[in-house]
Protein backbone atom coordinates (compact mmCIF):
# COMPACT_ATOMS: atom_id res chain seq x y z
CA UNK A 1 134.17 89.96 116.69
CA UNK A 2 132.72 86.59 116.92
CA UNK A 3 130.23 86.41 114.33
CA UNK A 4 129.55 88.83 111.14
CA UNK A 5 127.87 92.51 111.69
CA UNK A 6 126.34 93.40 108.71
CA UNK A 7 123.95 96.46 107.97
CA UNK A 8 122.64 96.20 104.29
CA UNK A 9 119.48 97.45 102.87
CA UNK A 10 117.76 96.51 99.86
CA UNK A 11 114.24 97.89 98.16
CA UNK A 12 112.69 95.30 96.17
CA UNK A 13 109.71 96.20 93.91
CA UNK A 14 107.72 94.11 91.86
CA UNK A 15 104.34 94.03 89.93
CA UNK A 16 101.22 92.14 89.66
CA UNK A 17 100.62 90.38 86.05
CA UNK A 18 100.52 93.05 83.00
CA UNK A 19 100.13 95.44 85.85
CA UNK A 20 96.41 94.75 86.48
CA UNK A 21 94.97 96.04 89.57
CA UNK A 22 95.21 92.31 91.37
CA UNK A 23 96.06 93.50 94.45
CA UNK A 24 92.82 94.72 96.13
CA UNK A 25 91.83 95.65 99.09
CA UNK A 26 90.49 92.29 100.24
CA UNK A 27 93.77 90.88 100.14
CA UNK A 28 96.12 93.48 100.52
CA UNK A 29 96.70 93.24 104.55
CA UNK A 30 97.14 89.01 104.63
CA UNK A 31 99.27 89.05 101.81
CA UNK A 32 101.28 91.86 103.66
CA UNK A 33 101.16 89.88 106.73
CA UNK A 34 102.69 87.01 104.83
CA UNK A 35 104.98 88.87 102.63
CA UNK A 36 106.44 89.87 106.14
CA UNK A 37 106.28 86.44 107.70
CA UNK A 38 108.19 84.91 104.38
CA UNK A 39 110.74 87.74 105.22
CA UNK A 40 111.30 86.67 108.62
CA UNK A 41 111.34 83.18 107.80
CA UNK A 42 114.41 84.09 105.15
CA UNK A 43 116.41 85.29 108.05
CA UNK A 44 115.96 89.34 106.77
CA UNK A 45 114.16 91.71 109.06
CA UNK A 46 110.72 93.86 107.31
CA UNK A 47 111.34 97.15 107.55
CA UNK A 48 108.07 97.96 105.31
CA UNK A 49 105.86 96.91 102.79
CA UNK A 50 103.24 98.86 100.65
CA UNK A 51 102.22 99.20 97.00
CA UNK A 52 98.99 100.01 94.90
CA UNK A 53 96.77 97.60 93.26
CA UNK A 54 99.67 96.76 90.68
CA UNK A 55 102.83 96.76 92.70
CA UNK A 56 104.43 95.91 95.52
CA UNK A 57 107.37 97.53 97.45
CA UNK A 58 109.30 95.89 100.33
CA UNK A 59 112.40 97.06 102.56
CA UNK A 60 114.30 94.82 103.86
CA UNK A 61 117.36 94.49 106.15
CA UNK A 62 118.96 91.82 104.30
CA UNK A 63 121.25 88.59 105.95
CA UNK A 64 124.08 87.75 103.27
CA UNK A 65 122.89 84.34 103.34
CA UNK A 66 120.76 84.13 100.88
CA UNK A 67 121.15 85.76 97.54
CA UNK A 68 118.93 88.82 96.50
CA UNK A 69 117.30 87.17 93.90
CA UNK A 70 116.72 83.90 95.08
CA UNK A 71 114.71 86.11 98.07
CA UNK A 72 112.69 87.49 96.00
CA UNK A 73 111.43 84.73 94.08
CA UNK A 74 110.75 83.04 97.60
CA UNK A 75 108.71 85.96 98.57
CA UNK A 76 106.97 86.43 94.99
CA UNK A 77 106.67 82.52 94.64
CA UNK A 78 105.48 81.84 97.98
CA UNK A 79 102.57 85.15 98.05
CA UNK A 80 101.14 84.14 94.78
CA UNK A 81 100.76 80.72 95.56
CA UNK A 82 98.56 82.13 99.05
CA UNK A 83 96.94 84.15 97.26
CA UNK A 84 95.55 82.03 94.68
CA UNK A 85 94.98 78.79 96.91
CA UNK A 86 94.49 80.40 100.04
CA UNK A 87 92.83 84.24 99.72
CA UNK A 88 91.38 83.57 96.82
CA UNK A 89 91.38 80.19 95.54
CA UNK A 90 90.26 79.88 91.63
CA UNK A 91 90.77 83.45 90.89
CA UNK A 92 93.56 84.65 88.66
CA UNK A 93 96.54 85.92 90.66
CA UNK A 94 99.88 86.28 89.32
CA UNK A 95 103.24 88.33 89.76
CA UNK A 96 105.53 89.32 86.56
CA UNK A 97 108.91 87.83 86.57
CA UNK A 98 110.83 91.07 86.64
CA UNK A 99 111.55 92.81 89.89
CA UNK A 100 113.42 95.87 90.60
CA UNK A 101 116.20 95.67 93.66
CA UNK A 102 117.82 98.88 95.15
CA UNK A 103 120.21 98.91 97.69
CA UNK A 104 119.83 101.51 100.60
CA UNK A 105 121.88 103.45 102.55
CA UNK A 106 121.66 103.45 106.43
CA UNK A 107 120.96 107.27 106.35
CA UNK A 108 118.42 106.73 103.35
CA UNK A 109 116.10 103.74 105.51
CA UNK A 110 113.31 105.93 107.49
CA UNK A 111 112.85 107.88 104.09
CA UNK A 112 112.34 105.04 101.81
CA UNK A 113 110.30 103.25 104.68
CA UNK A 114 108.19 106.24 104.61
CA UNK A 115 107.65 106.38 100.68
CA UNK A 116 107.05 102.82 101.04
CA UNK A 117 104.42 103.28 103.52
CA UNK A 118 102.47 106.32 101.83
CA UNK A 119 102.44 104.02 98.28
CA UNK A 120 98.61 105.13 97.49
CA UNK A 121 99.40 108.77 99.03
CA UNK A 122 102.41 108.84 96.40
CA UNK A 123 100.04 107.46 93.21
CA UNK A 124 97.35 109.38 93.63
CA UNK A 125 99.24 112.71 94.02
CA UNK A 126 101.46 111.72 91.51
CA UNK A 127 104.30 112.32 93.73
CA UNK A 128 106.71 109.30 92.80
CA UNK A 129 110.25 109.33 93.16
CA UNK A 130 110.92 107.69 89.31
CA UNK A 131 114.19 105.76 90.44
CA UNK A 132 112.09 104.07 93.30
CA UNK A 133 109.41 103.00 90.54
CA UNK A 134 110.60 100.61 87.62
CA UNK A 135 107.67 100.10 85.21
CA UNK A 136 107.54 96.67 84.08
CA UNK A 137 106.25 95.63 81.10
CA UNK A 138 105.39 91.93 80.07
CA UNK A 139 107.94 90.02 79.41
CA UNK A 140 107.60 88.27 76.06
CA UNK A 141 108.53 84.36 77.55
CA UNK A 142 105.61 84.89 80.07
């Protein structure tokens, strides 16, 4: 084999400031968009993104060459800044510092995809797989 084969999933979820329902409909499908482009641009490939108006989940197949958290705080770093200069500039938007990181079996992709996908389906029906959902509180340095 001349260069590395590598199949590894990981499920990142994070939240909006003290949970607040920042994420709204106005902005959710650009700041998808470039959640999706700031994967690519990372060297992983988006396998889905979704979330409610306080959280965000993204699959990813992930490239070894960058580390899983420095990813996410490009992604996180990079959407709140277009957000709040570009989608809406002068408005408060802001992600919490925690994040939640799952790794995920080949077998396991198309079901978390799916979960991923059906985010508001899943909230409103209160149908939630609890591992898949860290709740994050504020931390007390932010």
């Amino acid at each position: 084999m001349r260069a590395p084969f590598t199949q590894l999933y990981i499920h990142y979820v994070w939240a909006a400031w003290d949970r607040e329902p920042l994420v709204t409909s106005q902005i959710e499908r650009p700041m998808y968009a470039f959640i999706l482009a700031k994967t690519r641009e990372l060297r992983c490939v988006p396998v889905a993104v979704g979330g409610t108006m306080d959280h965000v989940h993204l699959l990813v197949r992930w490239t070894p060459t960058v580390t899983v958290a420095d990813f996410i705080g490009e992604v996180k770093g990079a959407s709140s800044h277009f957000v709040a200069h570009q989608l809406l500039p002068g408005a408060f938007f802001k992600w919490q510092g925690a994040y939640g990181a799952f790794t995920v079996s080949r077998e396991q992709v198309e079901r978390v995809r799916r979960y991923i996908e059906q985010q508001k389906h899943h909230h409103t029906r209160q149908t939630v797989v609890p591992a898949w959902e860290p709740t994050f509180s504020r931390t007390p340095s932010e």
